[in-house]
C-alpha atoms as a PDB file:
ATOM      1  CA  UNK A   1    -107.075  25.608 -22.113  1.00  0.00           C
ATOM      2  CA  UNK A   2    -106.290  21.812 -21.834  1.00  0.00           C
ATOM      3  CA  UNK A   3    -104.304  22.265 -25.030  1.00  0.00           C
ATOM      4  CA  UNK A   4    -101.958  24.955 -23.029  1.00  0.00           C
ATOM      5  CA  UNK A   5    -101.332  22.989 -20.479  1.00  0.00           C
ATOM      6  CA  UNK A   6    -100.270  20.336 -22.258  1.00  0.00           C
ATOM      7  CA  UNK A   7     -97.827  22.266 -24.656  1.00  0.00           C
ATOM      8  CA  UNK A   8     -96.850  23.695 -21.683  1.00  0.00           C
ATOM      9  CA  UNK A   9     -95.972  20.989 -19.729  1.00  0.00           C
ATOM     10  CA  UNK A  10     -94.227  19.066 -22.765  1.00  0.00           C
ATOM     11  CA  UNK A  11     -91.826  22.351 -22.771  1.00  0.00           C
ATOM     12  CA  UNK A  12     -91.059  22.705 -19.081  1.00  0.00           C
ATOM     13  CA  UNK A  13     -90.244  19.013 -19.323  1.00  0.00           C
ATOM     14  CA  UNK A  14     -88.079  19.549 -22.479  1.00  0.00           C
ATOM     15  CA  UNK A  15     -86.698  22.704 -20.454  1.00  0.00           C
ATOM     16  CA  UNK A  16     -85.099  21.034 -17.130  1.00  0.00           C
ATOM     17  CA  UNK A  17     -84.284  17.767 -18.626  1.00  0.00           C
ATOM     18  CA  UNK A  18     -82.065  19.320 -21.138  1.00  0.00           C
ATOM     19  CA  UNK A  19     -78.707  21.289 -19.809  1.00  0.00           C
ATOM     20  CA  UNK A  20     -80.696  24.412 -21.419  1.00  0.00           C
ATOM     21  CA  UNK A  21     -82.555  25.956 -18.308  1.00  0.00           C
ATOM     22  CA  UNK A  22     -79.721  24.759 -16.069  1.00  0.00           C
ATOM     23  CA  UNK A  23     -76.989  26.673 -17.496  1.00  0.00           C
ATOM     24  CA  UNK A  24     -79.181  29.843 -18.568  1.00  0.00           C
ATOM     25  CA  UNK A  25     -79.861  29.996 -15.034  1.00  0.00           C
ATOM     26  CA  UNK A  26     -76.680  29.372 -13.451  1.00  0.00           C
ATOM     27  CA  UNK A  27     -75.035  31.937 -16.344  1.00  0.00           C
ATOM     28  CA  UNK A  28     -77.574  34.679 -14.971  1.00  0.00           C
ATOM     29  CA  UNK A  29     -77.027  34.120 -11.338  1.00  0.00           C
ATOM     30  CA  UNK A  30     -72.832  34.305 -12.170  1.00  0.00           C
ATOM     31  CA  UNK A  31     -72.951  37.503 -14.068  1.00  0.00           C
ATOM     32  CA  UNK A  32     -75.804  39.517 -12.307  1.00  0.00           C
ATOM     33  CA  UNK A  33     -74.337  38.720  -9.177  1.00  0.00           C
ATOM     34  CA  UNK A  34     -70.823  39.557 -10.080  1.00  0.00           C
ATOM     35  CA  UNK A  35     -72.022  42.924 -11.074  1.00  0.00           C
ATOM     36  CA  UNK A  36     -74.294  43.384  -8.079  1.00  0.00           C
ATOM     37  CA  UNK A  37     -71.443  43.106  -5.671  1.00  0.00           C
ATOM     38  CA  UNK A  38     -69.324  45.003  -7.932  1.00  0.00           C
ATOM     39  CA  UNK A  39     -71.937  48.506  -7.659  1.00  0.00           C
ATOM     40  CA  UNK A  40     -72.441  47.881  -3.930  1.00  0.00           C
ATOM     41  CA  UNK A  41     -68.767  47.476  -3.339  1.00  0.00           C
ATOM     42  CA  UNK A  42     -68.595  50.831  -4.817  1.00  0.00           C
ATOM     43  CA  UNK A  43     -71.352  52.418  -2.732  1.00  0.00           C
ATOM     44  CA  UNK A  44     -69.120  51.384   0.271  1.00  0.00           C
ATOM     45  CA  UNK A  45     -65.705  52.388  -0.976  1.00  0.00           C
ATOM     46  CA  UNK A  46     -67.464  55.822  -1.399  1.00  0.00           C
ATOM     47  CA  UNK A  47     -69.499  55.904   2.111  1.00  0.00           C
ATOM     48  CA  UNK A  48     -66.193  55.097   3.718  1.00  0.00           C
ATOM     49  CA  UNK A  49     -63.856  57.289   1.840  1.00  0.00           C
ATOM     50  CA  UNK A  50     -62.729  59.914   4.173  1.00  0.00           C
ATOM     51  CA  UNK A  51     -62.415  62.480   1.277  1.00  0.00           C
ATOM     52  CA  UNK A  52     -65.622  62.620   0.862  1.00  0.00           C
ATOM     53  CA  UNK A  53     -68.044  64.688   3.477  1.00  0.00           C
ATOM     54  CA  UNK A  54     -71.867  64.111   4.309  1.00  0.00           C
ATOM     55  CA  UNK A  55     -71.634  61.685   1.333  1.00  0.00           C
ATOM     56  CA  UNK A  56     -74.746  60.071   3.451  1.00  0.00           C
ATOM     57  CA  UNK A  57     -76.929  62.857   1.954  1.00  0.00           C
ATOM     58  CA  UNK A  58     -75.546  63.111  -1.625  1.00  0.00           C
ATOM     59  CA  UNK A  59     -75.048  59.012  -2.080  1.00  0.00           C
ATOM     60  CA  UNK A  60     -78.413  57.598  -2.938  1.00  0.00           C
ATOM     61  CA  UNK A  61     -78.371  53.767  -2.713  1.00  0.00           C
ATOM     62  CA  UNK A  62     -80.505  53.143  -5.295  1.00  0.00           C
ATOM     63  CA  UNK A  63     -79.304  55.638  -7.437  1.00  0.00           C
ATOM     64  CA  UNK A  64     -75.698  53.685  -7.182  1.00  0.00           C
ATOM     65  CA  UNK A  65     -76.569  50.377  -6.781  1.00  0.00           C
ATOM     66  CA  UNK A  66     -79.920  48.777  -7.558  1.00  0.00           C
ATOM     67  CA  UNK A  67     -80.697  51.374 -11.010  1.00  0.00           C
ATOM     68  CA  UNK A  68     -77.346  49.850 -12.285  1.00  0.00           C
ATOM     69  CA  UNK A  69     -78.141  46.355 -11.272  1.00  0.00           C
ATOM     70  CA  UNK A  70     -81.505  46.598 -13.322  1.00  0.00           C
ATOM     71  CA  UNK A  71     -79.949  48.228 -16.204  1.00  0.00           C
ATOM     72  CA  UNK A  72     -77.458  45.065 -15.710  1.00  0.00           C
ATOM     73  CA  UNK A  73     -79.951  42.614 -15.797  1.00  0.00           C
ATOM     74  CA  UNK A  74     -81.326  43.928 -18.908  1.00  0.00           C
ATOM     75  CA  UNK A  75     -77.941  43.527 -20.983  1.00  0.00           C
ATOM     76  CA  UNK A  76     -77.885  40.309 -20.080  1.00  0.00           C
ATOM     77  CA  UNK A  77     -81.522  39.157 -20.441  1.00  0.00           C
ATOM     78  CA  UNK A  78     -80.754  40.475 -24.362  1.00  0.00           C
ATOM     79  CA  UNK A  79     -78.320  37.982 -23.990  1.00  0.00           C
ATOM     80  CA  UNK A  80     -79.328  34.897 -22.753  1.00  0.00           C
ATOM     81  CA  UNK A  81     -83.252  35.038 -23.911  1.00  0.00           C
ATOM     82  CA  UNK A  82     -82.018  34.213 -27.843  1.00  0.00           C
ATOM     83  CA  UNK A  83     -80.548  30.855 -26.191  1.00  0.00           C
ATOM     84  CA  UNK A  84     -83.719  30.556 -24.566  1.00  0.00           C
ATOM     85  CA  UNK A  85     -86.109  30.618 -27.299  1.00  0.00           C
ATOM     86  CA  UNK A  86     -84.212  29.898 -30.382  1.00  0.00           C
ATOM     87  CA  UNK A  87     -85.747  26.049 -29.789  1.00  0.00           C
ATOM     88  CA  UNK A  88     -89.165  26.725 -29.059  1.00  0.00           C
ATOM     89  CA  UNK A  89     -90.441  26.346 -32.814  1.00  0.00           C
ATOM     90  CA  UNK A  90     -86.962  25.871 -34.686  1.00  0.00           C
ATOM     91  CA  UNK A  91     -86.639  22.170 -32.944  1.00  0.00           C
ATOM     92  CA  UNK A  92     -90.043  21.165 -34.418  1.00  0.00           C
ATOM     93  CA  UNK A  93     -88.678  21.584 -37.390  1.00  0.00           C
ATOM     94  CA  UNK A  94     -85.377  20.002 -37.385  1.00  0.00           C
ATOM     95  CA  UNK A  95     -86.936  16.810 -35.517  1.00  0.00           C
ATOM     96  CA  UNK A  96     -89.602  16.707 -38.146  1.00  0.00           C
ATOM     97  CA  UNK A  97     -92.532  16.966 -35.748  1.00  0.00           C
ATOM     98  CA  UNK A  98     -93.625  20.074 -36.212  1.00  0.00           C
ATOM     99  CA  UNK A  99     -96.068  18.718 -39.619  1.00  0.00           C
ATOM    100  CA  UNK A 100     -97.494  16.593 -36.744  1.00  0.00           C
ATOM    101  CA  UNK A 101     -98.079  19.945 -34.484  1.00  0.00           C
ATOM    102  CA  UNK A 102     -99.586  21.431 -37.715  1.00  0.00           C
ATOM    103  CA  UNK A 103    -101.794  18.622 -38.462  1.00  0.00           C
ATOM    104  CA  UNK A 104    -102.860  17.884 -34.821  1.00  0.00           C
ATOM    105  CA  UNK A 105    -106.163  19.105 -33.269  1.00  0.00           C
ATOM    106  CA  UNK A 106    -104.693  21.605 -30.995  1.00  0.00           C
ATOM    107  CA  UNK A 107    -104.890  25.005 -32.533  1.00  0.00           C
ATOM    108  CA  UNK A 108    -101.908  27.154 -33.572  1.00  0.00           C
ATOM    109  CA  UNK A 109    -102.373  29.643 -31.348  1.00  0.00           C
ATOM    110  CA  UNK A 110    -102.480  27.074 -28.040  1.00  0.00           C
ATOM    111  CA  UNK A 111     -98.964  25.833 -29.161  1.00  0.00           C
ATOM    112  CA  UNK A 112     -97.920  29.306 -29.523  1.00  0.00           C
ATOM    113  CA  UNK A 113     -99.640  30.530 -26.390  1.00  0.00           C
ATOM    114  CA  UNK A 114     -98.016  26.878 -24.371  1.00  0.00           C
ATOM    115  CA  UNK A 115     -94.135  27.630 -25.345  1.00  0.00           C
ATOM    116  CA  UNK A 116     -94.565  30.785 -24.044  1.00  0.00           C
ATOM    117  CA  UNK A 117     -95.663  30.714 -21.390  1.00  0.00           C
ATOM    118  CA  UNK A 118     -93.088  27.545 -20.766  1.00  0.00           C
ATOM    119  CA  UNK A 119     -90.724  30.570 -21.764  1.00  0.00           C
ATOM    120  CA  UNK A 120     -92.076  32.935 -19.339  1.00  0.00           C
ATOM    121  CA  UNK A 121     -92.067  30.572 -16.628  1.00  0.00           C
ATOM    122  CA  UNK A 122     -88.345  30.028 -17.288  1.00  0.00           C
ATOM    123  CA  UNK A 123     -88.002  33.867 -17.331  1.00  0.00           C
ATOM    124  CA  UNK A 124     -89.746  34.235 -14.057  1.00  0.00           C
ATOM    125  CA  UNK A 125     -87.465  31.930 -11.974  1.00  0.00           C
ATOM    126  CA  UNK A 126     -84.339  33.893 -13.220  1.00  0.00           C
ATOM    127  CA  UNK A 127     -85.577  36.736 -11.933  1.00  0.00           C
ATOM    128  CA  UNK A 128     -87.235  35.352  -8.931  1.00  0.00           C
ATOM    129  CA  UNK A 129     -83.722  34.348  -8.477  1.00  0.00           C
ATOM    130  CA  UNK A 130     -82.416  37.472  -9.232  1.00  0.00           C
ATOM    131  CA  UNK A 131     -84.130  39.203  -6.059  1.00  0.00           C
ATOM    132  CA  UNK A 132     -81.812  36.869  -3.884  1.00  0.00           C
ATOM    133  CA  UNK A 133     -79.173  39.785  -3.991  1.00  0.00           C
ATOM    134  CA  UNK A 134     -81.873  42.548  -3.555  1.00  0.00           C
ATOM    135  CA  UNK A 135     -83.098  41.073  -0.325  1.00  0.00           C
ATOM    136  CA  UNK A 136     -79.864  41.286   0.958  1.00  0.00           C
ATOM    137  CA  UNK A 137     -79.332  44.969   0.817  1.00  0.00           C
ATOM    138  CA  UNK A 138     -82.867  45.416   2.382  1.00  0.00           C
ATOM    139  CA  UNK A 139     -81.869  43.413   5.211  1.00  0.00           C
ATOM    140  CA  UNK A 140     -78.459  45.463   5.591  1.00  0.00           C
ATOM    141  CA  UNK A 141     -79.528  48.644   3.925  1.00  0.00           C
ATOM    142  CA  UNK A 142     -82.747  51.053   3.385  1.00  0.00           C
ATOM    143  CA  UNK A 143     -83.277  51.469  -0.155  1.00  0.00           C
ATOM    144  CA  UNK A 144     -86.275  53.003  -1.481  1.00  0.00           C
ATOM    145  CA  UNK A 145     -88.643  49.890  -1.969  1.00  0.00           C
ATOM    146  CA  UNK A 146     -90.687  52.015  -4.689  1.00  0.00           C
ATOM    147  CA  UNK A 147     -88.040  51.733  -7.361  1.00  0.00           C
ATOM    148  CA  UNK A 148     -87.256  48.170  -6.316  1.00  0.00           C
ATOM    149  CA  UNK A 149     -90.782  46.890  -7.135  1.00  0.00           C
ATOM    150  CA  UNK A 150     -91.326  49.449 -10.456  1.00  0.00           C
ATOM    151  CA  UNK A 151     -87.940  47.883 -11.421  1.00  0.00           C
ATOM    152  CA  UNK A 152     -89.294  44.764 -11.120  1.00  0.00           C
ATOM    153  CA  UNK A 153     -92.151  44.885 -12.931  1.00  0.00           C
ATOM    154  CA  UNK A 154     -90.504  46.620 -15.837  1.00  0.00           C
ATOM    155  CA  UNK A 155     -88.101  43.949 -16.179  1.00  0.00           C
ATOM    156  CA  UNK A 156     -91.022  41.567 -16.133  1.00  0.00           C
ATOM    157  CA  UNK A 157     -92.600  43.481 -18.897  1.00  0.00           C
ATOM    158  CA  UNK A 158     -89.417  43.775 -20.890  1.00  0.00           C
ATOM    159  CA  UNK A 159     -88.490  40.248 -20.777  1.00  0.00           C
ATOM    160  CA  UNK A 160     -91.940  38.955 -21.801  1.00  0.00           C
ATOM    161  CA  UNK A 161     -91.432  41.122 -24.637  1.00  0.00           C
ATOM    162  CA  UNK A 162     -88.136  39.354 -25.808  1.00  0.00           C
ATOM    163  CA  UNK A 163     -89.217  36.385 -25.270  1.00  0.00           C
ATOM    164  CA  UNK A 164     -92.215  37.089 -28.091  1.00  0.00           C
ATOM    165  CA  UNK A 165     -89.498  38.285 -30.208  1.00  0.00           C
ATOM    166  CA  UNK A 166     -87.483  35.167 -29.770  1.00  0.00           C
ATOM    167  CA  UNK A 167     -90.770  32.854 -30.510  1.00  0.00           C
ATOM    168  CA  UNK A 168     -90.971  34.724 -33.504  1.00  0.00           C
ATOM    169  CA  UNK A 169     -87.798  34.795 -34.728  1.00  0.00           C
ATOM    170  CA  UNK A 170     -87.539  30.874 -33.798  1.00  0.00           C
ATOM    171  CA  UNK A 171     -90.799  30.619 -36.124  1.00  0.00           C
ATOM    172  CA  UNK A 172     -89.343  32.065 -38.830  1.00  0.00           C
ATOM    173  CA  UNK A 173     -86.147  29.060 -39.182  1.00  0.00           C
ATOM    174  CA  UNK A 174     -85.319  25.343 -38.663  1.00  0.00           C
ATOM    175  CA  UNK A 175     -81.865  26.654 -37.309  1.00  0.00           C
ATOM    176  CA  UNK A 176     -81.812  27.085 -33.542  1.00  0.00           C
ATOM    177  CA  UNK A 177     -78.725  29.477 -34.165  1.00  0.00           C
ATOM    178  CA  UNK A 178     -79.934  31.362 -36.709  1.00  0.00           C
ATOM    179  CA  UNK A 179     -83.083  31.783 -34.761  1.00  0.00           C
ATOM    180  CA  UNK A 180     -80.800  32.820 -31.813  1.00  0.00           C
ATOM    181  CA  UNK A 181     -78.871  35.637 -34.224  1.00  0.00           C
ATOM    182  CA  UNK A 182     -82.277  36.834 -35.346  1.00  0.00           C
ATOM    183  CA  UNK A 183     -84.039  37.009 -31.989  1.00  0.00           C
ATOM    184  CA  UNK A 184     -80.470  38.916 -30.915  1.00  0.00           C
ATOM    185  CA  UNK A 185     -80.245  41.181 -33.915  1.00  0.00           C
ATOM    186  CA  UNK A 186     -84.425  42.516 -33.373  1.00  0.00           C
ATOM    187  CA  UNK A 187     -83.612  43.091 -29.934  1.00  0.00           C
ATOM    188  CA  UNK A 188     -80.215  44.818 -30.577  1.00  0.00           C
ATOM    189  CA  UNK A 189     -81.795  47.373 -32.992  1.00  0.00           C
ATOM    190  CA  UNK A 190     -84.464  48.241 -30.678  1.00  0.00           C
ATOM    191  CA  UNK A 191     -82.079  48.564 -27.371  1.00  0.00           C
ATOM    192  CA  UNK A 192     -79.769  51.223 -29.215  1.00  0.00           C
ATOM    193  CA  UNK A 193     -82.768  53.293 -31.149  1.00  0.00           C
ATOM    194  CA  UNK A 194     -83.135  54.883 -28.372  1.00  0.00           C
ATOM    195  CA  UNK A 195     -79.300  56.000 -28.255  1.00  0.00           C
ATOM    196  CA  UNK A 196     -79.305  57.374 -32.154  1.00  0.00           C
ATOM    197  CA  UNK A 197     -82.632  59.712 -31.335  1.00  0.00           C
ATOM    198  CA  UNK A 198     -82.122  63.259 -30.434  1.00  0.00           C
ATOM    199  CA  UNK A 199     -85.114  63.031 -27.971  1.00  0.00           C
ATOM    200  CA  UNK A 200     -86.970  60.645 -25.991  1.00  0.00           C
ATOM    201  CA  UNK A 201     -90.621  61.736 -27.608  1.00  0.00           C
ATOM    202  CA  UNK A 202     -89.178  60.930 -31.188  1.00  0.00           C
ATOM    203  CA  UNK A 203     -90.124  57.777 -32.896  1.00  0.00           C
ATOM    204  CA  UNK A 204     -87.178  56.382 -32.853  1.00  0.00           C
ATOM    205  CA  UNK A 205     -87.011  57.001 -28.923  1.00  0.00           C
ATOM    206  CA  UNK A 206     -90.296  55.640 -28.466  1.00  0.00           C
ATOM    207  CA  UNK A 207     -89.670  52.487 -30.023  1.00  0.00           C
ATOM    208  CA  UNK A 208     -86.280  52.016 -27.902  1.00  0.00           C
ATOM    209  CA  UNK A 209     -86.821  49.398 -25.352  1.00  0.00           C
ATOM    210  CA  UNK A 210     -84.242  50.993 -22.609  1.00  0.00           C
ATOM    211  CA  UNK A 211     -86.078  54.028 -23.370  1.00  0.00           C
ATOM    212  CA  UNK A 212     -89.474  52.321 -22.067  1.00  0.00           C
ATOM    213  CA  UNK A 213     -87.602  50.390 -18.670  1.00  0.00           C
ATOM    214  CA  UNK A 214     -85.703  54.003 -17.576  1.00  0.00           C
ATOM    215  CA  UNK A 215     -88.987  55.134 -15.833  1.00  0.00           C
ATOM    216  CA  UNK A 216     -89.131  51.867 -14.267  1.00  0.00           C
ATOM    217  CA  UNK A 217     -85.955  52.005 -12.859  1.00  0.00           C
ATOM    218  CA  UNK A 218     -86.579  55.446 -11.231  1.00  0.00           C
ATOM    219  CA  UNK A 219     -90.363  54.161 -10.026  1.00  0.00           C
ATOM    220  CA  UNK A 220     -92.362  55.947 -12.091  1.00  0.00           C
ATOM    221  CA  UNK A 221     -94.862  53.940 -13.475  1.00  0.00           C
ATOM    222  CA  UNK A 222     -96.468  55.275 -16.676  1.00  0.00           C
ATOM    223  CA  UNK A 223     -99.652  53.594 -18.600  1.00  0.00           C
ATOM    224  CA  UNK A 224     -97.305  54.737 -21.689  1.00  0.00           C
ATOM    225  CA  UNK A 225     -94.749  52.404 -21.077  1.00  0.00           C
ATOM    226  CA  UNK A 226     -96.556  49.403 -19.896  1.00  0.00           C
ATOM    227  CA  UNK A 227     -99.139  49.615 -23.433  1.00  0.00           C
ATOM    228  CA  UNK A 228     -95.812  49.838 -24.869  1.00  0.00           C
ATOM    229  CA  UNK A 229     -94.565  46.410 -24.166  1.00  0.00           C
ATOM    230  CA  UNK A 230     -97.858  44.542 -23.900  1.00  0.00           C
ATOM    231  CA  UNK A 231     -98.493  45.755 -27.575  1.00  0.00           C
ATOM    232  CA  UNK A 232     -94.982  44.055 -28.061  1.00  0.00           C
ATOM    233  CA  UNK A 233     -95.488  41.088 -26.940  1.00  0.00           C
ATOM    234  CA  UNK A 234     -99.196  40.622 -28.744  1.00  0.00           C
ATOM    235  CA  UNK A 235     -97.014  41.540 -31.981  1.00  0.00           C
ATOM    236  CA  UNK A 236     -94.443  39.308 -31.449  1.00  0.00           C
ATOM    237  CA  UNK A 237     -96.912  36.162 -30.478  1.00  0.00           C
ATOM    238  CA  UNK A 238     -98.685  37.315 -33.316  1.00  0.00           C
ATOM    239  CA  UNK A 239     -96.336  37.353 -35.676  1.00  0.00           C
ATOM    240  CA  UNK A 240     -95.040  33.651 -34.987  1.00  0.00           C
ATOM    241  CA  UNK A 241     -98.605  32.436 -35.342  1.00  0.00           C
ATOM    242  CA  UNK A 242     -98.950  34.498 -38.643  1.00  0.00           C
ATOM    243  CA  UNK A 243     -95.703  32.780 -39.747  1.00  0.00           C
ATOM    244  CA  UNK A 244     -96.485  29.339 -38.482  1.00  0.00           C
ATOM    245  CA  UNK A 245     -99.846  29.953 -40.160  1.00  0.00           C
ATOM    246  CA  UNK A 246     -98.286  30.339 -43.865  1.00  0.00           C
ATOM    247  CA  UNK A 247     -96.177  26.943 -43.066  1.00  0.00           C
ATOM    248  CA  UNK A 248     -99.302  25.023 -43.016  1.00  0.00           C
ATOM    249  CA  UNK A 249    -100.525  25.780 -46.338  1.00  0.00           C
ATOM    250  CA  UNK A 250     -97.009  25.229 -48.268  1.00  0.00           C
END
C-alpha cells in the first residue's frame, strides 16, 4: 500500500506542477459550462414563449437541461482524458526511467494501480467541479435529484473506465501523442457501436459505452451497467500491466 501512495503522490506532484491538470481543468470548466448555459437558456426561451401553453407540464427540466449536460460532459471527457493519460507510462519511457520502475522493488501492479488512481483523482475534481453549474439550478429550480445523482455516478463509472483505456494505451508507446490517438481511437469505436447496432441487447449495443451511461442519465440504476464498466476498467488496468509485464523480459 506504501508503494501506492508513493506512485501516487509522485503523479499528483507531476500533475499540478506541470500546465497539464491546469489547462484540462480550465478546458472542461469553459466548454461544459458554455453548453450548460446554452440548454438552460433554452429551457427558459421555451417556459417564456407565449406560443406555447401549460409548457410547465410538458417541459421537464431534466429532460431539457441536465440529460443533455451529462451527455455533454461525456463528449468531452472522450476528449480531454487521452491528454490526460497519454503520459502516465509513455513519459517513463521517453525520460528513460521507466527500466528503473521495472527494476525497482515496487511491484508492477502498485505503479499501475498509483497512476491511476493519480488519474482518477484528477478525474474526480473535474467533475466535482462540474456540479458547480448543477447546484445552481437546484438553488433556482426543482429538478428531479434522482437523475442528478444516477448521472453522476455513471459518469464516475464511465470516466474511470477511460482512464484504464488511456493507461493502457499509454503502456503500449513511448509517444505521448500516439498514446493520446490510441486511447482516443478505443474510446471512439466503443462510443459509436452503439449507434451502428439495430438494438440495444445486441453485442454490438452492449459493448457501446453511451449505451451503458443512457440509464444513468434517466436514473435508473441497473447492476448490468455498473458490472459493465467495472469489468472495463479491471481489463484496461489489466491489460497495461500485461503489456508492461512483456517490457520487462525484452
Amino acid at each position: 500500500m506504501k508503494s501506492v501512495i508513493t506512485v501516487l503522490r509522485k503523479e499528483l506532484r507531476s500533475y499540478f506542477s506541470s500546465p497539464i491538470a491546469y489547462v484540462v481543468l480550465f478546458v472542461f470548466l469553459v466548454i461544459s459550462g458554455i453548453f450548460f448555459f446554452l440548454y438552460l437558456q433554452s429551457f427558459l426561451e421555451a417556459i417564456f414563449d407565449p406560443r406555447i401553453q401549460f409548457v410547465e407540464e410538458r417541459i421537464n427540466l431534466n429532460e431539457v437541461v441536465i440529460r443533455p449536460y451529462f451527455g455533454t460532459i461525456g463528449v468531452i471527457l472522450l476528449l480531454l482524458i487521452p491528454l490526460m493519460t497519454m503520459r502516465l507510462i509513455a513519459d517513463e519511457r521517453r525520460g528513460f526511467t521507466a527500466e528503473l520502475l521495472f527494476t525497482s522493488p515496487v511491484r508492477l501492479t502498485s505503479i499501475i494501480i498509483g497512476k491511476y488512481l493519480a488519474s482518477l483523482l484528477l478525474f474526480g475534481i473535474m467533475i466535482l467541479l462540474s456540479a458547480v453549474y448543477i447546484l445552481v439550478l437546484i438553488k433556482y429550480g426543482n429538478p428531479d435529484l434522482g437523475p442528478i445523482l444516477s448521472g453522476y455516478l455513471g459518469l464516475a463509472l464511465m470516466g474511470a473506465s477511460f482512464l484504464a483505456v488511456g493507461i493502457f494505451a499509454s503502456a503500449l508507446t513511448e509517444n505521448q501523442m500516439i498514446a493520446a490517438v490510441i486511447s482516443f481511437g478505443i474510446l471512439l469505436v466503443l462510443w459509436i457501436m452503439g449507434a451502428t447496432s439495430s438494438a440495444v441487447d445486441s453485442i454490438l449495443g452492449y459493448l457501446s459505452m453511451i449505451n451503458h451511461f443512457e440509464n444513468f442519465a434517466k436514473g435508473v440504476i441497473e447492476v448490468m451497467d455498473v458490472t459493465y464498466y467495472l469489468s472495463f476498467i479491471f481489463l484496461g488496468l489489466y491489460l497495461a500491466y500485461i503489456a508492461l509485464d512483456s517490457e520487462r523480459w525484452k
